[in-house]
C-alpha atoms as a PDB file:
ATOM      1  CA  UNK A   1     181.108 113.328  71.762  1.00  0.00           C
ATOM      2  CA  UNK A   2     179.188 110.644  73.406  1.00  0.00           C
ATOM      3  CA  UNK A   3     180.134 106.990  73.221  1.00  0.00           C
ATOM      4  CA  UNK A   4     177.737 104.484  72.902  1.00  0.00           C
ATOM      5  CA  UNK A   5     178.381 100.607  74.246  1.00  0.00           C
ATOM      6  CA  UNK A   6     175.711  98.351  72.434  1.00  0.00           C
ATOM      7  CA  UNK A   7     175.057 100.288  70.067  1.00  0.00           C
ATOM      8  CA  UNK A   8     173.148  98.232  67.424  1.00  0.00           C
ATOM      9  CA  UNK A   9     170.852  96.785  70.851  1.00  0.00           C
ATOM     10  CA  UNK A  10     167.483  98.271  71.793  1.00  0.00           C
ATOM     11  CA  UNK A  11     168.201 101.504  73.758  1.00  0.00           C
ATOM     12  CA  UNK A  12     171.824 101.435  71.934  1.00  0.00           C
ATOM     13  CA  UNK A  13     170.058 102.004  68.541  1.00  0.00           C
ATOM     14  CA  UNK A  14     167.959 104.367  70.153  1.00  0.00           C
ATOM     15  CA  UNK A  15     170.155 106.501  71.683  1.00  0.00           C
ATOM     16  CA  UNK A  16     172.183 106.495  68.415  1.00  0.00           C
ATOM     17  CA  UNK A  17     168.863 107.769  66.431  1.00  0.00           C
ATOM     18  CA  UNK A  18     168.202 110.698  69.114  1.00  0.00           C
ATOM     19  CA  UNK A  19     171.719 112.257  69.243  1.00  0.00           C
ATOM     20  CA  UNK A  20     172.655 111.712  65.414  1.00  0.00           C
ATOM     21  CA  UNK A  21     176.178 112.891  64.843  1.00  0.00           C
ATOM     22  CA  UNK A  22     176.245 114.108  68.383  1.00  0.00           C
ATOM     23  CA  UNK A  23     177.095 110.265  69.357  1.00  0.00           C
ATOM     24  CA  UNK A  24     179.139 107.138  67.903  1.00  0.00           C
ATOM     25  CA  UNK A  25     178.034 103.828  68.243  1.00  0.00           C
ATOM     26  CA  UNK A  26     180.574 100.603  69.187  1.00  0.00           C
ATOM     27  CA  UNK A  27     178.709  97.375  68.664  1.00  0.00           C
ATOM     28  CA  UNK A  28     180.003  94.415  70.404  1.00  0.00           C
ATOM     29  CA  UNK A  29     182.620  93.644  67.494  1.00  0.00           C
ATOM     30  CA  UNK A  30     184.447  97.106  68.084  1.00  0.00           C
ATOM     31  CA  UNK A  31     184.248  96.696  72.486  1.00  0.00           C
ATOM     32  CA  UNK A  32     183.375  93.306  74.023  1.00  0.00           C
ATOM     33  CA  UNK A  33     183.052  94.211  77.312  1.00  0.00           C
ATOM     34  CA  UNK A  34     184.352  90.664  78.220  1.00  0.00           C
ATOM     35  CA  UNK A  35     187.769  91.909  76.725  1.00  0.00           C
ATOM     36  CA  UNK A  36     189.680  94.120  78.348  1.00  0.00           C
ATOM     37  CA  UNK A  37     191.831  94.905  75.366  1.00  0.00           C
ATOM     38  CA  UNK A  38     188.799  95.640  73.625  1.00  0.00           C
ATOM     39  CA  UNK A  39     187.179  98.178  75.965  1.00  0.00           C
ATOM     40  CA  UNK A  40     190.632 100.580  75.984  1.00  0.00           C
ATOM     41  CA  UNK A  41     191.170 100.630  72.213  1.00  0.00           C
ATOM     42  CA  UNK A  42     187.895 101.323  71.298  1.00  0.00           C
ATOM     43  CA  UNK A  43     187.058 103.976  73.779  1.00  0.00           C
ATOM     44  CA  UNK A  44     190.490 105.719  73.312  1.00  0.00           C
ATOM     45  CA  UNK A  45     189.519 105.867  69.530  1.00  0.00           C
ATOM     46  CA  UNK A  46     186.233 108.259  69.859  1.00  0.00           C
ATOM     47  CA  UNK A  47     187.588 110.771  71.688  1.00  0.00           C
ATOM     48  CA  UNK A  48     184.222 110.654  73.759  1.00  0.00           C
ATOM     49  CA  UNK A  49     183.968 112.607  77.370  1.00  0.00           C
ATOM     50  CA  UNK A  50     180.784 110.702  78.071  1.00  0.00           C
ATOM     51  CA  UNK A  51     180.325 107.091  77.772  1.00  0.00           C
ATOM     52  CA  UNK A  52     177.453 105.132  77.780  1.00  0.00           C
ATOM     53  CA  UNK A  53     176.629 101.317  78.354  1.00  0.00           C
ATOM     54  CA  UNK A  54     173.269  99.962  76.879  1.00  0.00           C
ATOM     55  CA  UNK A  55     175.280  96.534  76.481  1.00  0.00           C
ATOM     56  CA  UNK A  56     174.194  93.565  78.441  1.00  0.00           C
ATOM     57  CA  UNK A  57     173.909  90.483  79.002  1.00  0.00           C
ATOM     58  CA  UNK A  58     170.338  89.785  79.042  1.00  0.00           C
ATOM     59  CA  UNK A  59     169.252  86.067  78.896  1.00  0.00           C
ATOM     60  CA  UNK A  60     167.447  85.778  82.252  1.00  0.00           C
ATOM     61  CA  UNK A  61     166.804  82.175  82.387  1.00  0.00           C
ATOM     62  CA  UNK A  62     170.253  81.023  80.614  1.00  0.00           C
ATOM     63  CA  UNK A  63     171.955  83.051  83.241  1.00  0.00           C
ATOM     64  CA  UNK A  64     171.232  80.238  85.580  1.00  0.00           C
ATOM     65  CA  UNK A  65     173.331  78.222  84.232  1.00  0.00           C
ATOM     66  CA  UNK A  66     176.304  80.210  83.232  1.00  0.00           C
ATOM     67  CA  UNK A  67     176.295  82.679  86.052  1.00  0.00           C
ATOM     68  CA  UNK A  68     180.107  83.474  85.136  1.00  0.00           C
ATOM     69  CA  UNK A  69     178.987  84.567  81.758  1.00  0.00           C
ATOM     70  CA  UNK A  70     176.745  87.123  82.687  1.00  0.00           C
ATOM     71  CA  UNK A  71     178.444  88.041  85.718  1.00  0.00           C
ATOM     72  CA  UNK A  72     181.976  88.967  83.084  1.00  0.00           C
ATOM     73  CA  UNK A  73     179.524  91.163  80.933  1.00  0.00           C
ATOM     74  CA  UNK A  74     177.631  92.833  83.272  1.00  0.00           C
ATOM     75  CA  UNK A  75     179.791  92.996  86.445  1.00  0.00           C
ATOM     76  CA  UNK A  76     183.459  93.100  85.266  1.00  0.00           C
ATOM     77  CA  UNK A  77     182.484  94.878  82.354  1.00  0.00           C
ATOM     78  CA  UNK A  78     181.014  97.448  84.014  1.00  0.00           C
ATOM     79  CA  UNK A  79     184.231  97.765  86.326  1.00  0.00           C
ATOM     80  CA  UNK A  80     186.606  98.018  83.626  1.00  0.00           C
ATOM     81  CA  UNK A  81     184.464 100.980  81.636  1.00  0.00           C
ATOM     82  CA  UNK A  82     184.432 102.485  85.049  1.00  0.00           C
ATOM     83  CA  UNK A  83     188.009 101.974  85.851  1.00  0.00           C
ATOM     84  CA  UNK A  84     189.395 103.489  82.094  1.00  0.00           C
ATOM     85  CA  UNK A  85     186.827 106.706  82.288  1.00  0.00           C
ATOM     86  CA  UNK A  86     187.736 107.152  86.001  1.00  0.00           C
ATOM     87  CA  UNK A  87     191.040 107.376  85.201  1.00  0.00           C
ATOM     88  CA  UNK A  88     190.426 110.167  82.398  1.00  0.00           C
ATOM     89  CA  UNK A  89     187.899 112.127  84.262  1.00  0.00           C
ATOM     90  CA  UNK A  90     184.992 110.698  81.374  1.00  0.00           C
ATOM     91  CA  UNK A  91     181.231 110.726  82.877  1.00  0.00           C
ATOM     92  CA  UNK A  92     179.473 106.939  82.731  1.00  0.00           C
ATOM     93  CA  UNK A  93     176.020 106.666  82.391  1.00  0.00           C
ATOM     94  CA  UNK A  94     175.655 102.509  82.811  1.00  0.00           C
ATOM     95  CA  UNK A  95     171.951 100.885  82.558  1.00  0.00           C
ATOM     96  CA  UNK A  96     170.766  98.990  85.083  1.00  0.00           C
ATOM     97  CA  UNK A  97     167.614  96.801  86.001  1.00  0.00           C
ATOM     98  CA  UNK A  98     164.770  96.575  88.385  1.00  0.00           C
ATOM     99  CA  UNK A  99     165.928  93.008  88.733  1.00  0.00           C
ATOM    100  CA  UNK A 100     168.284  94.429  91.119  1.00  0.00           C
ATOM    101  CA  UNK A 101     165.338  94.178  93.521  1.00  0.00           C
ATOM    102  CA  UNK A 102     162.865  90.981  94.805  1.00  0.00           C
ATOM    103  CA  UNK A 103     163.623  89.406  97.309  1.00  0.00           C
ATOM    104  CA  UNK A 104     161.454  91.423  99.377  1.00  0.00           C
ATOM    105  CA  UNK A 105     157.865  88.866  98.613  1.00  0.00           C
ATOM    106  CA  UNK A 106     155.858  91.228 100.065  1.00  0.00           C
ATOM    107  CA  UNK A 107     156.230  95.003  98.087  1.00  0.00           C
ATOM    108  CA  UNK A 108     153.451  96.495  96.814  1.00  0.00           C
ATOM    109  CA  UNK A 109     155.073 100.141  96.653  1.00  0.00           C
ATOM    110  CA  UNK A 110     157.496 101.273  94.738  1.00  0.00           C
ATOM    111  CA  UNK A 111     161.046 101.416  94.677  1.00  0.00           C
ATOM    112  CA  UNK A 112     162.835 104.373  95.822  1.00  0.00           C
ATOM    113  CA  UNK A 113     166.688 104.364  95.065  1.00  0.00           C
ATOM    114  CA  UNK A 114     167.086 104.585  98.372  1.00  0.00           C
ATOM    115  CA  UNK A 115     165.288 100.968  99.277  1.00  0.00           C
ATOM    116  CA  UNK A 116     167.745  98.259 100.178  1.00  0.00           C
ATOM    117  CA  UNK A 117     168.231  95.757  97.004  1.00  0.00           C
ATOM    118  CA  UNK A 118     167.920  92.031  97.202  1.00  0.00           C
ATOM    119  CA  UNK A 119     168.123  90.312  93.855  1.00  0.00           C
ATOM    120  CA  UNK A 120     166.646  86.623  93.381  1.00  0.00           C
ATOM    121  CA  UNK A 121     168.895  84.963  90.239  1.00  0.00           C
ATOM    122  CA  UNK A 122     172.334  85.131  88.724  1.00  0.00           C
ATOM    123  CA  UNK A 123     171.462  87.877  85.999  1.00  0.00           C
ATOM    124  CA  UNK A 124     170.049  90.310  88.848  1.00  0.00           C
ATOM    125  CA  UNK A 125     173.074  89.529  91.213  1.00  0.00           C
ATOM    126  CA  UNK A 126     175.237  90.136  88.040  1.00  0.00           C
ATOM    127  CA  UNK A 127     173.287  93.708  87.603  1.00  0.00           C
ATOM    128  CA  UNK A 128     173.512  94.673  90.610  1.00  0.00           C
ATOM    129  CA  UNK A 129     177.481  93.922  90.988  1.00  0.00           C
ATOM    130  CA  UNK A 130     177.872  96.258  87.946  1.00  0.00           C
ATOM    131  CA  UNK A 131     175.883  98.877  89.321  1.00  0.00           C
ATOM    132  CA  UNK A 132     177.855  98.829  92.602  1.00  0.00           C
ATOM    133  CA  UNK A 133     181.463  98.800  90.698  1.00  0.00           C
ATOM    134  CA  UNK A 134     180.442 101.828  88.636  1.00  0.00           C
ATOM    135  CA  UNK A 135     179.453 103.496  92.007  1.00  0.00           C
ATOM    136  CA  UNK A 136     182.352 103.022  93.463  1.00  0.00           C
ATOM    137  CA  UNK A 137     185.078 102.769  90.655  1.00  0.00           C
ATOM    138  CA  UNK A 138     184.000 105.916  88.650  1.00  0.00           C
ATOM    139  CA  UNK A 139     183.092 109.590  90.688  1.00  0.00           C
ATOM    140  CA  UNK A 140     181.660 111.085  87.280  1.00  0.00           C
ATOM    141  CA  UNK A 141     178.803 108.263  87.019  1.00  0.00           C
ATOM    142  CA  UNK A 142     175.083 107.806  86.250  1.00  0.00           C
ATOM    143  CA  UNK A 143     173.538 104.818  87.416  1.00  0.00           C
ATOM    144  CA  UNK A 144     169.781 104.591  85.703  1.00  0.00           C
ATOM    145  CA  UNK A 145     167.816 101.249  86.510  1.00  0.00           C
ATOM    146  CA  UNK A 146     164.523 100.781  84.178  1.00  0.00           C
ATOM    147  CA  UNK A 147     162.365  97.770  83.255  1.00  0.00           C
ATOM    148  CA  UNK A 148     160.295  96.188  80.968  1.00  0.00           C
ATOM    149  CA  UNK A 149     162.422  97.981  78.198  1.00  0.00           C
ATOM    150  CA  UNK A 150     161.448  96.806  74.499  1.00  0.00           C
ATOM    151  CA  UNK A 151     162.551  98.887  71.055  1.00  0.00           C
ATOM    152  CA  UNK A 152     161.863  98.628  67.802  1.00  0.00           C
ATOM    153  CA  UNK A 153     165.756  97.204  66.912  1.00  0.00           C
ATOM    154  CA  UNK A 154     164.469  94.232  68.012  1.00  0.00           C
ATOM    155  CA  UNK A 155     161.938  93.851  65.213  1.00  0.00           C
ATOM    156  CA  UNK A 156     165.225  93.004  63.165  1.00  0.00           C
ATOM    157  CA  UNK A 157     165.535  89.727  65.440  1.00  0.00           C
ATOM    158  CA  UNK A 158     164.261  86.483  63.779  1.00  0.00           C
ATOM    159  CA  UNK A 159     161.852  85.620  67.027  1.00  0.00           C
ATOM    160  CA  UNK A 160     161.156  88.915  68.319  1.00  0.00           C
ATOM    161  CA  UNK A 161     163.313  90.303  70.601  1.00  0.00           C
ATOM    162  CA  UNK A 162     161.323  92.126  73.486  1.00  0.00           C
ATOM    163  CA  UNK A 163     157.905  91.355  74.991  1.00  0.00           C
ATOM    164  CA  UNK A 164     155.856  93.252  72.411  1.00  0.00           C
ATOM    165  CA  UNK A 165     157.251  91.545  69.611  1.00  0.00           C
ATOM    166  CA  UNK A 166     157.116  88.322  70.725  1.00  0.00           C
ATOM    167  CA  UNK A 167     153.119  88.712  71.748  1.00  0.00           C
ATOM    168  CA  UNK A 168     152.305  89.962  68.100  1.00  0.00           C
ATOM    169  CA  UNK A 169     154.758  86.893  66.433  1.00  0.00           C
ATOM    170  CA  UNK A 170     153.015  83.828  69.009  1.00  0.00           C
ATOM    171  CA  UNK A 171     149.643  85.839  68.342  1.00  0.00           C
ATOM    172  CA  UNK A 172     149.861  85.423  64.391  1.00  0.00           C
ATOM    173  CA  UNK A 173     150.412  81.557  65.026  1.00  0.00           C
ATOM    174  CA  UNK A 174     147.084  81.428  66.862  1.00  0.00           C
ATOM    175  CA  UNK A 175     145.015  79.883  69.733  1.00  0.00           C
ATOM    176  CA  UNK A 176     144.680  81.630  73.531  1.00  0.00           C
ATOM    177  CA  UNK A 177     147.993  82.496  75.149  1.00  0.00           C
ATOM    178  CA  UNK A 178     148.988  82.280  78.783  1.00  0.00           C
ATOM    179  CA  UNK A 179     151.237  85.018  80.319  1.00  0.00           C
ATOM    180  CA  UNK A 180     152.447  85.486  83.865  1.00  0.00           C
ATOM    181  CA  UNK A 181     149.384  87.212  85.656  1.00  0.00           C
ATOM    182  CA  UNK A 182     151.271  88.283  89.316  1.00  0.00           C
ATOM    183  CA  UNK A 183     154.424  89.945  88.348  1.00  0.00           C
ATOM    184  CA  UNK A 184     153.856  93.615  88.507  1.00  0.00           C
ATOM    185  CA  UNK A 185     156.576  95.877  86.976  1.00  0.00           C
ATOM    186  CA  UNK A 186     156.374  99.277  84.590  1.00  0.00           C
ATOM    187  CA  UNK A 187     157.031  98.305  80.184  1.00  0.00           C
ATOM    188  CA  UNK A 188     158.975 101.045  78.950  1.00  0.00           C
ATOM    189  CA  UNK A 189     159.795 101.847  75.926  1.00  0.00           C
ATOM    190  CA  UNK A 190     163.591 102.735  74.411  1.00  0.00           C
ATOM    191  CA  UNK A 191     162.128 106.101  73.257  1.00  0.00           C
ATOM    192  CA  UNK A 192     161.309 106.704  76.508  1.00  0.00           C
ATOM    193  CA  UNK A 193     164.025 105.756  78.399  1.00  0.00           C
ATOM    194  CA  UNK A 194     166.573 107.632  75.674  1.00  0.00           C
ATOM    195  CA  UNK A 195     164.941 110.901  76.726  1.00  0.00           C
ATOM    196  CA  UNK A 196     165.758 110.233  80.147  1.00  0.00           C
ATOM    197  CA  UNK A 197     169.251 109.276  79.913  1.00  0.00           C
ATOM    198  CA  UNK A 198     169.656 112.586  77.655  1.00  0.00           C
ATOM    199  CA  UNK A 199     167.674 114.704  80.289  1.00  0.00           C
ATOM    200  CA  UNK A 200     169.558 113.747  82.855  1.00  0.00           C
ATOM    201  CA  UNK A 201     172.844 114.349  80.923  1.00  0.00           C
ATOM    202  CA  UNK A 202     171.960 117.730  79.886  1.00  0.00           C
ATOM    203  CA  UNK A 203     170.852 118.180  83.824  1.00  0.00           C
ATOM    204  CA  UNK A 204     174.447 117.631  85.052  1.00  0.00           C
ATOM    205  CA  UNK A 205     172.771 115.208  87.107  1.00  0.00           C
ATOM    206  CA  UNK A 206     175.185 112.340  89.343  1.00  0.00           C
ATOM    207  CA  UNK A 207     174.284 109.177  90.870  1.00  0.00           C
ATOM    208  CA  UNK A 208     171.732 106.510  91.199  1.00  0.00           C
ATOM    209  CA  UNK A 209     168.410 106.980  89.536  1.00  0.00           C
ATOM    210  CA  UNK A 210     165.198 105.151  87.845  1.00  0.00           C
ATOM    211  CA  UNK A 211     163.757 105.548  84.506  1.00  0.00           C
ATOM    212  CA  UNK A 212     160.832 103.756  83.628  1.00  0.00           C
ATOM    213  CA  UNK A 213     157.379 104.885  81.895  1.00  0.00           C
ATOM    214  CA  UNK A 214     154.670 105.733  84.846  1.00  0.00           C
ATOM    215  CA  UNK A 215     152.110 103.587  86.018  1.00  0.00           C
ATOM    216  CA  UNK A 216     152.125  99.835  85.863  1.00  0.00           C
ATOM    217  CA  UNK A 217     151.111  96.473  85.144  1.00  0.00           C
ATOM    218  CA  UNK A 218     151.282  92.778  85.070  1.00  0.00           C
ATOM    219  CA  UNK A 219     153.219  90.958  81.820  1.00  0.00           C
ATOM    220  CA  UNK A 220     149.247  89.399  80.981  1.00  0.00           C
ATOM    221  CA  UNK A 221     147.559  92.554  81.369  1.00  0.00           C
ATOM    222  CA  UNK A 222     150.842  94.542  79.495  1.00  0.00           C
ATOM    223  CA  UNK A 223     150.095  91.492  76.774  1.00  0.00           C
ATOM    224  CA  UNK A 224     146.192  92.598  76.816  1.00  0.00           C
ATOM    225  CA  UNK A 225     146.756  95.764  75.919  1.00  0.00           C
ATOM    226  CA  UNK A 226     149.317  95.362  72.894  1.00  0.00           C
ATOM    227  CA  UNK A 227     146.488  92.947  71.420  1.00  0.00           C
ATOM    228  CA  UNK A 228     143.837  95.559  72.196  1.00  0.00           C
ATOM    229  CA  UNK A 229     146.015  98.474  70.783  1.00  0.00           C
ATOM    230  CA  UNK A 230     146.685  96.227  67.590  1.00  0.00           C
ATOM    231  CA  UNK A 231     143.599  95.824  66.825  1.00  0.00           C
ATOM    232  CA  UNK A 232     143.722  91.867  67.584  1.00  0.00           C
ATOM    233  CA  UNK A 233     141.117  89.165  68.888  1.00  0.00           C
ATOM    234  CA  UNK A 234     143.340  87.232  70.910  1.00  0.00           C
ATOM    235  CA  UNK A 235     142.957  85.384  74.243  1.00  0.00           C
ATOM    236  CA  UNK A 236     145.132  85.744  77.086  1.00  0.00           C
ATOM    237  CA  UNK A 237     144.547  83.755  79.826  1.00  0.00           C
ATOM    238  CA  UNK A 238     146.925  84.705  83.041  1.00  0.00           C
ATOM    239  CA  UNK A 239     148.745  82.356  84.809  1.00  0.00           C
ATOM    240  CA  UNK A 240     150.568  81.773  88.330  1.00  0.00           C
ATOM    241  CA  UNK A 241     155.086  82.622  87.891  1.00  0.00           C
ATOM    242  CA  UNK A 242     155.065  79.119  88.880  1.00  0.00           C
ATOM    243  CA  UNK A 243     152.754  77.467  86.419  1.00  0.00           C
ATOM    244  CA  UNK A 244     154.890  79.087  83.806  1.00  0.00           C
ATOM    245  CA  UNK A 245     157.916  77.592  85.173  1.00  0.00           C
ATOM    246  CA  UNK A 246     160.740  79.778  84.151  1.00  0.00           C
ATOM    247  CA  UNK A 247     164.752  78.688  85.517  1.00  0.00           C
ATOM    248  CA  UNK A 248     165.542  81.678  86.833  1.00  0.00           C
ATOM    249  CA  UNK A 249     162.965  83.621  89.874  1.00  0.00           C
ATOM    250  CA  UNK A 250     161.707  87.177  89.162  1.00  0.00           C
ATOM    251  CA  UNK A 251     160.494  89.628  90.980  1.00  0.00           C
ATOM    252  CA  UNK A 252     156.964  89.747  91.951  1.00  0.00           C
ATOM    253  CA  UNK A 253     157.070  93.504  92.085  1.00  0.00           C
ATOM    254  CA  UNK A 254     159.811  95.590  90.771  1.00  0.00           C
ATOM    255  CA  UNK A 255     157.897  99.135  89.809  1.00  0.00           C
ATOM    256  CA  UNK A 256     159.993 101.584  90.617  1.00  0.00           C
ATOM    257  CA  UNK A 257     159.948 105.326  91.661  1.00  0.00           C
ATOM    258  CA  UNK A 258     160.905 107.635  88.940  1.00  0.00           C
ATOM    259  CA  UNK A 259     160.288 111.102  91.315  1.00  0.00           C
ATOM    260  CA  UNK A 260     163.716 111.710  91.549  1.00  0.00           C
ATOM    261  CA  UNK A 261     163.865 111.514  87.780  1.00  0.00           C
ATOM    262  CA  UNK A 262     161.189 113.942  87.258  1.00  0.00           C
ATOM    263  CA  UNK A 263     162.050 116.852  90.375  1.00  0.00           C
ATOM    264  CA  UNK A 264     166.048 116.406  88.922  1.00  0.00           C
ATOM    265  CA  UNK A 265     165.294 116.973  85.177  1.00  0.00           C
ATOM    266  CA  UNK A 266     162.301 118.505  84.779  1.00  0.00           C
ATOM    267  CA  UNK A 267     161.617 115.285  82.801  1.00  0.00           C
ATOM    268  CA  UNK A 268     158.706 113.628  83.003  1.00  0.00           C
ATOM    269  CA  UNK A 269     157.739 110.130  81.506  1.00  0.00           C
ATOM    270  CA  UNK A 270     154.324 109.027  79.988  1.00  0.00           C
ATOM    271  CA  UNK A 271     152.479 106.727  81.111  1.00  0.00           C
ATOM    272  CA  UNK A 272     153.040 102.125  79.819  1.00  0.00           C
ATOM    273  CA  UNK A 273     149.915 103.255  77.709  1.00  0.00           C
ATOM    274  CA  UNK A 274     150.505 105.616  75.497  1.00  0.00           C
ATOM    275  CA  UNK A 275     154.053 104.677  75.239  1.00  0.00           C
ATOM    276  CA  UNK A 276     152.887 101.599  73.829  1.00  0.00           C
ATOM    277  CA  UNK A 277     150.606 102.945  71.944  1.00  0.00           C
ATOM    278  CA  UNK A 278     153.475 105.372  70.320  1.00  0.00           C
ATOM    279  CA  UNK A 279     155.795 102.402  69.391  1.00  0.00           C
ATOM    280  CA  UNK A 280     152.682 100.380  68.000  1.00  0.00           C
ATOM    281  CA  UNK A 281     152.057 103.205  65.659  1.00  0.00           C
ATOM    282  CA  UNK A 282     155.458 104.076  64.558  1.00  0.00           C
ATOM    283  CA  UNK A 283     155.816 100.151  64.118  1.00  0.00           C
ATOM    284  CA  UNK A 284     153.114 100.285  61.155  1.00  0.00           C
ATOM    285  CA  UNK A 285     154.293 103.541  59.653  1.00  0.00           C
ATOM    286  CA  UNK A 286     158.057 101.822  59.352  1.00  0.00           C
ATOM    287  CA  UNK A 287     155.968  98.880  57.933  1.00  0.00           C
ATOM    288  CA  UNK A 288     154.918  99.946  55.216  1.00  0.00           C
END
């Protein structure tokens, strides 16, 4: 059995919809990973010998200022699943970010799990602490870092809960939109990134790896595309990360390298593309 952590979130849901009765979900209700007492009861119920977290906290900007918010759900919670299936001999697969890298201004190749990390704001510091207490607090662990990640759970979220949601719901209101032009990163889908986290379980595979789509793009020219693929006339004019004016810094470049993925697992992902495209059709045949 394979426990789920987050399970009515993006990649939670997901997960969920791929392994059927092979997997049980805990939303946040059953294990708040800011509650210890939580996190032992709940796991100890599903008799699970492989846990996974696809719970985070994931509000970039309002990370900045409550950094101890997101560093108790995605630091110590991360230490304290790590700690209780350590101490059972229970395999963690925990979801990390590409935010974990950024500080390095001047990348323009991707990330290798072997390149030195340097997060920029409070939510990738907080990533990156739970990655590093799952490495070290659990010896049965996967680490998988991804980016850009939007599902179709989040269509059930009043304002659009991922990227591609939000573009179609501001593009139904009208007038030309301006999205970030010069951050360069890899949108990947939940469907996608489920089939790596299984692939990598059914591998036997350990340790640190990435799992995005292949190939990559800028948030305007990701934006382009799901207007182009829908069928929509819609302007999209790119601006500068700091004519946008976000709270919290991001990275300017954050693809990674999933070849470690692919030579491990046999796995290998599609490209942004027709990833996109994939959701954008299953998204009207759900529609109607």
């Amino acid at each position: 059995m394979i426990a789920v952590v987050g399970a009515t979130g993006q990649l939670g849901s997901e997960l969920l919809s791929l392994w059927g009765d092979r997997a049980v979900g805990l939303t946040r209700d059953q294990l708040d990973l800011a509650d210890p007492a939580t996190v032992e009861a709940a796991l100890e119920a599903t008799g699970a010998r492989v846990v996974v977290n696809a719970a985070a906290y994931n509000q970039v900007d309002l990370a900045e200022s409550e950094p101890a918010a997101a560093m108790e759900v995605n630091s110590q919670g991360p230490r304290r699943l790590a700690r209780w299936c350590a101490s059972r001999e229970i395999r963690l697969v925990h979801v990390s970010s590409d935010f974990v890298f950024g500080v390095d201004s001047s990348r323009n190749l991707p990330y290798t799990e072997s390149d030195e990390t340097g997060p920029l704001g409070a939510y990738a510091v907080s990533k990156l602490g739970g990655e590093l207490h799952v490495r070290s607090g659990c010896p049965d662990h996967l680490v998988v870092r991804t980016c850009g990640l939007y599902g179709h759970a989040a269509r059930r979220r009043e304002r659009g809960g991922n990227f591609v949601e939000t573009m179609l719901r501001l593009a139904a209101g009208g007038g030309p939109l301006k999205v970030v032009d010069d951050q360069r990163c890899t949108p990947t889908s939940t469907v996608v990134l489920a089939a790596a986290i299984d692939a990598l379980i059914e591998s036997g595979s350990t340790g640190l790896y990435h799992a995005t789509c292949s190939g990559s793009t800028t948030w305007c020219g990701f934006a382009r595309e799901i207007f182009e693929r829908s069928g929509l006339d819609v302007e999209v004019e790119g601006i500068t990360t700091a004519e946008f004016g976000a709270a919290a810094a991001r990275p300017g470049y954050s693809v990674l390298d999933c070849s470690r993925l692919v030579r491990d697992t046999g796995y290998s992902p599609p490209d942004w593309q027709d990833a996109l495209t994939r959701y954008l059709a299953m998204r009207d045949a759900t529609a109607e």
